[in-house]
Protein backbone atom coordinates (compact mmCIF):
# COMPACT_ATOMS: atom_id res chain seq x y z
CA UNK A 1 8.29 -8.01 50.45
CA UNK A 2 5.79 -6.13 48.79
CA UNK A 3 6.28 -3.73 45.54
CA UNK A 4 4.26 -1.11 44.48
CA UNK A 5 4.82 -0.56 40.27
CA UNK A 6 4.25 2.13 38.36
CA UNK A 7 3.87 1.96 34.35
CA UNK A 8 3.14 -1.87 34.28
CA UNK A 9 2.04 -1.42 30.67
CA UNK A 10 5.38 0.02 29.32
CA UNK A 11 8.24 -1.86 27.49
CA UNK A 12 9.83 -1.70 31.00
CA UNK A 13 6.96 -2.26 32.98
CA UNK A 14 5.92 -4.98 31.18
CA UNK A 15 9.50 -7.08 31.97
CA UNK A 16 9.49 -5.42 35.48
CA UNK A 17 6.11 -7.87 36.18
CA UNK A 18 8.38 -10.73 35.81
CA UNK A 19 11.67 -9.93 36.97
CA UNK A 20 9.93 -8.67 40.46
CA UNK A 21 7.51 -11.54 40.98
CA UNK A 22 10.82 -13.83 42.52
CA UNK A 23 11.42 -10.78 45.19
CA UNK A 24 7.66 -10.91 46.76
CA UNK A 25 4.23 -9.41 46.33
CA UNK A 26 3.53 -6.90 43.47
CA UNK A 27 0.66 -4.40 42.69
CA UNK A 28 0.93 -3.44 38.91
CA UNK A 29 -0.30 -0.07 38.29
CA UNK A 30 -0.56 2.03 35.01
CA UNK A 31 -2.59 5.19 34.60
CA UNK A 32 -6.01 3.89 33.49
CA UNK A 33 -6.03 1.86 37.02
CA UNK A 34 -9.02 1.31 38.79
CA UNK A 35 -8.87 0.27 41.87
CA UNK A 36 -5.68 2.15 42.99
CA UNK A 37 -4.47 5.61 41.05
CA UNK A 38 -1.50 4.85 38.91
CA UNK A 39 -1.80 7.97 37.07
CA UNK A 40 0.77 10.51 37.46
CA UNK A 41 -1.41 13.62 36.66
CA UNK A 42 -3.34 12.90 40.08
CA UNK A 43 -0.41 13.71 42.50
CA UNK A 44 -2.37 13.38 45.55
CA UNK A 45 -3.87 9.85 44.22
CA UNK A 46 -0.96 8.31 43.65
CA UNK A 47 0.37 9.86 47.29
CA UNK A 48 -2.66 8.11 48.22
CA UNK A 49 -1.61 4.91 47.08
CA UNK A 50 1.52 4.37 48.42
CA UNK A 51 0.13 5.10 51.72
CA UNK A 52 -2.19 2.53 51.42
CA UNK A 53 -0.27 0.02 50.04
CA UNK A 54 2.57 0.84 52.14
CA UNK A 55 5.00 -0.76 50.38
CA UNK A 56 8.71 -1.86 50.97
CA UNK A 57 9.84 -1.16 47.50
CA UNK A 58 8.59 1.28 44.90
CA UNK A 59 9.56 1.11 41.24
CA UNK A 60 8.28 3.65 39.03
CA UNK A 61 8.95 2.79 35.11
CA UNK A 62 6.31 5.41 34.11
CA UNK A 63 7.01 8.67 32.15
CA UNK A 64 6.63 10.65 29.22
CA UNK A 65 9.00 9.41 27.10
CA UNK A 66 7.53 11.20 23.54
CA UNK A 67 10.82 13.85 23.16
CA UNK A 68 9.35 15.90 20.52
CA UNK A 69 5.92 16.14 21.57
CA UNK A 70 7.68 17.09 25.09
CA UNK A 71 8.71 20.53 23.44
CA UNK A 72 4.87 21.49 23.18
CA UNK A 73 3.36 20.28 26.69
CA UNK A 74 6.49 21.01 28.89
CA UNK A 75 3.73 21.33 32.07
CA UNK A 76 2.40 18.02 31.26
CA UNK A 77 5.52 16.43 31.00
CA UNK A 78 7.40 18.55 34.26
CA UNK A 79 4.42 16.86 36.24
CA UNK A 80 4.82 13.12 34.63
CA UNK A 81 8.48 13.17 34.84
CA UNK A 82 9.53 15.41 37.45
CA UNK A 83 6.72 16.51 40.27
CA UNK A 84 4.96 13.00 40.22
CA UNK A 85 9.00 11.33 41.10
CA UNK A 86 9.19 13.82 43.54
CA UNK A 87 6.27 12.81 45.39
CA UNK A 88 6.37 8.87 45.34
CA UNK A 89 9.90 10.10 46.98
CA UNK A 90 8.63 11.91 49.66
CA UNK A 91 6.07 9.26 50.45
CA UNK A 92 8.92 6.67 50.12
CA UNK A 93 11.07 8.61 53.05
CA UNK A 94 7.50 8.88 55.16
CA UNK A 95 6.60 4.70 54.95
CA UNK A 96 10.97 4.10 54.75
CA UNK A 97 10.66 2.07 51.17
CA UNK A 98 13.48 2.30 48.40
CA UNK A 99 12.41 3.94 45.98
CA UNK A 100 13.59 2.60 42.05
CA UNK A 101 13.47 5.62 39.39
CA UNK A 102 14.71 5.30 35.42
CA UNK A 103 15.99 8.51 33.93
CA UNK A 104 18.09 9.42 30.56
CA UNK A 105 21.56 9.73 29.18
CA UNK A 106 19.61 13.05 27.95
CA UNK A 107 20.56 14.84 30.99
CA UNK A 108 23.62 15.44 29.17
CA UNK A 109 24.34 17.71 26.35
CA UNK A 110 25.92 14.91 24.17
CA UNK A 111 29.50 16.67 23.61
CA UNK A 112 32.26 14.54 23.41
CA UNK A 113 33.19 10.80 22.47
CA UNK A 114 33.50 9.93 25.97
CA UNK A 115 31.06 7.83 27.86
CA UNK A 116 29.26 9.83 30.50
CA UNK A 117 29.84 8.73 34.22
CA UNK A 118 27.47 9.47 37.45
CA UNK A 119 29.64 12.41 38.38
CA UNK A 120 29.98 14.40 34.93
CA UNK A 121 28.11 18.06 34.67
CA UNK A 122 24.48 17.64 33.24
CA UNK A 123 23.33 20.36 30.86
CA UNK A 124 19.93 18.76 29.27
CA UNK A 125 19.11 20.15 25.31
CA UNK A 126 15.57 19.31 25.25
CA UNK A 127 12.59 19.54 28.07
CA UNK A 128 12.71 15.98 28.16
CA UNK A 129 16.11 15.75 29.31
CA UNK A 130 15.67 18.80 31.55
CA UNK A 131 12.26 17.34 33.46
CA UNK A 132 13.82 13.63 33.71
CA UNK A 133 16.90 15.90 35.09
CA UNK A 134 14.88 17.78 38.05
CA UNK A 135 13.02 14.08 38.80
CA UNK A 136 16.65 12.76 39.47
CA UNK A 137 17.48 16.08 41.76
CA UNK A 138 13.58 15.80 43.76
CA UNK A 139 14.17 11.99 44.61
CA UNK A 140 17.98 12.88 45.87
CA UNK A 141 16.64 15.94 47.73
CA UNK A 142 13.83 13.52 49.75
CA UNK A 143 16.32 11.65 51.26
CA UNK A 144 14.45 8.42 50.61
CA UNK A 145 16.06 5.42 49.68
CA UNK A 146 16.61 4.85 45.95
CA UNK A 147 18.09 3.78 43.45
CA UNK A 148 18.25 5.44 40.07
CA UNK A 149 18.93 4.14 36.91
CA UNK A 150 20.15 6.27 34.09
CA UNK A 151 19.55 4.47 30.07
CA UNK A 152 19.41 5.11 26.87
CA UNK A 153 17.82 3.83 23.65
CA UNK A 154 15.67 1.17 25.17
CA UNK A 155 14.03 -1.66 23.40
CA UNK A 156 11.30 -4.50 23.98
CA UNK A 157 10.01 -7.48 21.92
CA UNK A 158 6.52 -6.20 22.92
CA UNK A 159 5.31 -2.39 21.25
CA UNK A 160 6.90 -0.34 18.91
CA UNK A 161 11.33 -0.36 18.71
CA UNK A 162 13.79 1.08 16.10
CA UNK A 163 14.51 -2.28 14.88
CA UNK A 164 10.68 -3.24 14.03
CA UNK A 165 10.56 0.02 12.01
CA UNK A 166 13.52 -0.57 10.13
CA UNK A 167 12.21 -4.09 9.18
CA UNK A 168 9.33 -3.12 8.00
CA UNK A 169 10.49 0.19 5.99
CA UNK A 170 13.24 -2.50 4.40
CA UNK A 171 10.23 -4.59 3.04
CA UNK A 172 8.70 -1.48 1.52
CA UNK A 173 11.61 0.63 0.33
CA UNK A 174 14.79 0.55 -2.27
CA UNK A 175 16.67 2.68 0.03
CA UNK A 176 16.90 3.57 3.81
CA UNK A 177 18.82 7.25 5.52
CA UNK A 178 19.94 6.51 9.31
CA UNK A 179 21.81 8.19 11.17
CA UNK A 180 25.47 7.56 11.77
CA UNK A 181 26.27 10.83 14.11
CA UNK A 182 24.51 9.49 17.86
CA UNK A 183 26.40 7.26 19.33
CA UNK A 184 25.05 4.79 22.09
CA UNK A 185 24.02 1.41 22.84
CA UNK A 186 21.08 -0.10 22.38
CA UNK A 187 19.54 -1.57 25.91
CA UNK A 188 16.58 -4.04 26.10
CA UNK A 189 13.68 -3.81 28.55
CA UNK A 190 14.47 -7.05 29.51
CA UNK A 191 17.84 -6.63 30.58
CA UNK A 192 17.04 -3.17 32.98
CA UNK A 193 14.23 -5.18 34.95
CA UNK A 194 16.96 -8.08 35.61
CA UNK A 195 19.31 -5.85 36.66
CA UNK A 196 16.39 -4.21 38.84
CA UNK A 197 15.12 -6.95 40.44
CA UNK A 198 19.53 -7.99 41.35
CA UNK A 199 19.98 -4.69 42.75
CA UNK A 200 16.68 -4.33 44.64
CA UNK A 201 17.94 -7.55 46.62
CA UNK A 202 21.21 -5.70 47.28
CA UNK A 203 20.07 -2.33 48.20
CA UNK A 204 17.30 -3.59 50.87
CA UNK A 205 20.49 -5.52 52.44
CA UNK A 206 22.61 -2.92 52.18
CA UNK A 207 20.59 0.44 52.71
CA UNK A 208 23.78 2.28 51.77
CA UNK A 209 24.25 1.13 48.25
CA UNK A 210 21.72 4.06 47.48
CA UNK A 211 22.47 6.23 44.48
CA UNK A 212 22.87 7.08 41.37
CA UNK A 213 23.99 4.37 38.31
CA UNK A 214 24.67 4.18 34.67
CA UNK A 215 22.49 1.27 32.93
CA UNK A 216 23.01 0.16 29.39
CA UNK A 217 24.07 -2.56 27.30
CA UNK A 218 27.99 -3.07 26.61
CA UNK A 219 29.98 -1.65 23.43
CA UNK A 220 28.37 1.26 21.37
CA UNK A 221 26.72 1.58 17.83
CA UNK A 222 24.90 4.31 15.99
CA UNK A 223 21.55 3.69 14.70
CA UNK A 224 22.97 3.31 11.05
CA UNK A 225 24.99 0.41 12.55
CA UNK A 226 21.93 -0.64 14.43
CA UNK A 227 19.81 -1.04 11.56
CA UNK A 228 22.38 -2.77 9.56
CA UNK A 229 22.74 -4.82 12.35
CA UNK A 230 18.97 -5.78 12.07
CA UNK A 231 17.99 -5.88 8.79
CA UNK A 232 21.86 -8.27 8.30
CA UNK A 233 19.94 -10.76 10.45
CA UNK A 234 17.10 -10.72 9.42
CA UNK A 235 17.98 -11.67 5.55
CA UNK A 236 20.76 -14.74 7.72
CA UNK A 237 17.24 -15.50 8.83
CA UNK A 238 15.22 -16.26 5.44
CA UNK A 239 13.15 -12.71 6.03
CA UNK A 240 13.10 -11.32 2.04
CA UNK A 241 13.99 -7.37 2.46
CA UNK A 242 13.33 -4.93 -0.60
CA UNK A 243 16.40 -3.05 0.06
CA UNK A 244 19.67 -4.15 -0.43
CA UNK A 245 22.67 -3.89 1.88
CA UNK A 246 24.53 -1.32 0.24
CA UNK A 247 21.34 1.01 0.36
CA UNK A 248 21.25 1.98 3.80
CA UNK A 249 22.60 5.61 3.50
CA UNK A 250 24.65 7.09 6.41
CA UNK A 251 23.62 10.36 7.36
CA UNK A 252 24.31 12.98 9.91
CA UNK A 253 21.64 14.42 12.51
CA UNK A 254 21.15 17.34 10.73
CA UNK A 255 19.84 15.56 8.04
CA UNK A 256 16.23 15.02 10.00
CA UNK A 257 14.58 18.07 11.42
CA UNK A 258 12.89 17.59 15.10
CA UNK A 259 11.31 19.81 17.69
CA UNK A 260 13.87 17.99 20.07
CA UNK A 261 17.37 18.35 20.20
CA UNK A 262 19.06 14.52 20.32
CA UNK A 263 22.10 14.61 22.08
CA UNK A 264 25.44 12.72 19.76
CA UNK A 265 27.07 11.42 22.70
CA UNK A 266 24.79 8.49 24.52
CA UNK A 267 27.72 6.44 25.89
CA UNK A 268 27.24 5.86 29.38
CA UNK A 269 29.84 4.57 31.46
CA UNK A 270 28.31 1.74 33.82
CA UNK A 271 31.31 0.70 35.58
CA UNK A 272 29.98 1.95 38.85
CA UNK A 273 26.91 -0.33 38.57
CA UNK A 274 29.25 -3.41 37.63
CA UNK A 275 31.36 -2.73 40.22
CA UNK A 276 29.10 -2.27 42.66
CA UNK A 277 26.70 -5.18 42.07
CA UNK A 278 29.17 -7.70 40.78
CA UNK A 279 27.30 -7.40 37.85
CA UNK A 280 28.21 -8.13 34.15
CA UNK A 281 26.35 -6.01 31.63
CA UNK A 282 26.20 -8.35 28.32
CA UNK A 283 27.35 -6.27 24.57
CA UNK A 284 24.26 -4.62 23.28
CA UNK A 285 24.27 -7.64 20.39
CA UNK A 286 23.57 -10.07 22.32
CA UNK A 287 19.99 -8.46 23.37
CA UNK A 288 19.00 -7.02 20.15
CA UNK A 289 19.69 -10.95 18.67
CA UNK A 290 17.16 -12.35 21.01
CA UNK A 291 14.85 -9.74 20.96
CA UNK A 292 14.69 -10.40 16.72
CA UNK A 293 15.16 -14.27 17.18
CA UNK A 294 12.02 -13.20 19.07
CA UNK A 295 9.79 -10.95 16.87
CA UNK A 296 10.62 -12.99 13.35
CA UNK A 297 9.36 -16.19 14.97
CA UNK A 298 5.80 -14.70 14.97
């Protein structure tokens, strides 16, 4: 089998490289690329690519993923996220490859306590959510293969996460504000490409298990139970911590002013993927506990 990846560099990316090697042959690409085009602003060159590789199975973990700086480049990010989707689609129908996509729990408007399933209306806040939205609606419209895999607040040992800022702004400060309001769970890098590479298997098999999925992490937190979460385990693990337990303030959204509107609601129901798959999606604890068993060994 051979893959063609996008974004090999990315916290995704970067777990994809292992979790795919198992299924067969795979040519990593990111945007700075030589030999190949991996970069998404060149929409012929990366047509170009799959044609030459010709691949059975294309998995494309790049995007613009910056939700603020979205609001002031919404071209840039329409192409990255949206037109450059669309076309790995369309050359996925031509050389008859599956075609694996990530998008966002911000397609939704974030109303509600319940968690979102495939079916419910989309109504994206921020041009993030709205690009992410029309690369979702261009790969179903190809009539390619795929398989595409809706998340939310993703994580990875390797680069920059929530809980490495929190550590460090606990070893520098009395007090901490998070916010208690946005509601979601948190969803390592690690776990997505597993569940990739277990579907991918399936879905070549069984052309017809094509579609749309929730992926996350089990139970739900908000990021002030997140970082208490963190910065609990970190002090169970000998790490000294300048604030104290108490001194993590709860705070609503409204509280932090961004160019991006953050949707509340981030629950997203996966029990179409479980069900589907025969898959069991581990509580979101379980992940973030490695992930800092992980990152305070070093």
């Amino acid at each position: 089998m051979k893959i063609l990846l996008f974004g090999k560099s990315g916290q995704v990316g970067w777990e994809l490289q292992r979790s795919l090697a198992p299924l067969g042959e795979v040519t990593p690409l990111d945007s700075d690329s030589v030999d190949l085009c991996g970069n998404f602003t060149d929409l012929e060159g990366i047509a170009a690519t799959v044609r030459k590789i010709s691949p059975d199975v294309i998995v494309n973990a790049a995007a613009h993923t910056a939700v603020d700086k979205a609001e002031s480049e919404p071209d840039l990010v329409r192409t990255l996220n949206a037109l450059a989707p669309g076309v790995l689609a369309g050359e996925a129908k031509n050389c008859n490859a599956l075609l694996v996509h990530y998008s966002t729990d911000y397609v939704f408007d974030g109303k509600g306590e319940k968690p979102w399933v495939e079916t419910d209306p989309t109504a994206p806040l921020s041009v993030y959510g709205a690009t992410k939205l029309e690369g979702e609606e261009l790969i179903q419209q190809s009539g390619c293969k795929h398989l595409i895999f809706r998340t939310s607040w993703v994580y990875g040992a390797r680069g920059g996460n929530f809980a490495k800022t929190m550590l460090r702004l606990a070893t520098e400060r009395d007090s901490l504000s998070v916010i208690n309001d946005q509601i979601g769970a948190p969803t390592g890098a690690d776990l997505l490409a597993d569940v990739t590479a277990h579907t991918i298997r399936a879905a070549i098999r069984q052309p017809d298990l094509s579609g749309l999925y929730h992926l996350v992490a089990g139970g739900e937190t908000s990021w002030h139970g997140y970082a208490a979460f963190v910065l609990n385990h970190a002090r169970q693990s000998g790490v000294t911590l300048k604030v104290a337990q108490d001194a993590i303030k709860a705070v609503p959204t409204s509280e932090f002013r961004t160019a991006a509107t953050r949707p509340l609601n981030s629950r997203l129901n996966t029990g179409k993927l479980q069900q589907t798959f025969g898959l069991n999606v581990p509580p979101w604890q379980l992940g973030v506990t490695r992930m800092l068993s992980e990152i305070l060994e070093k």
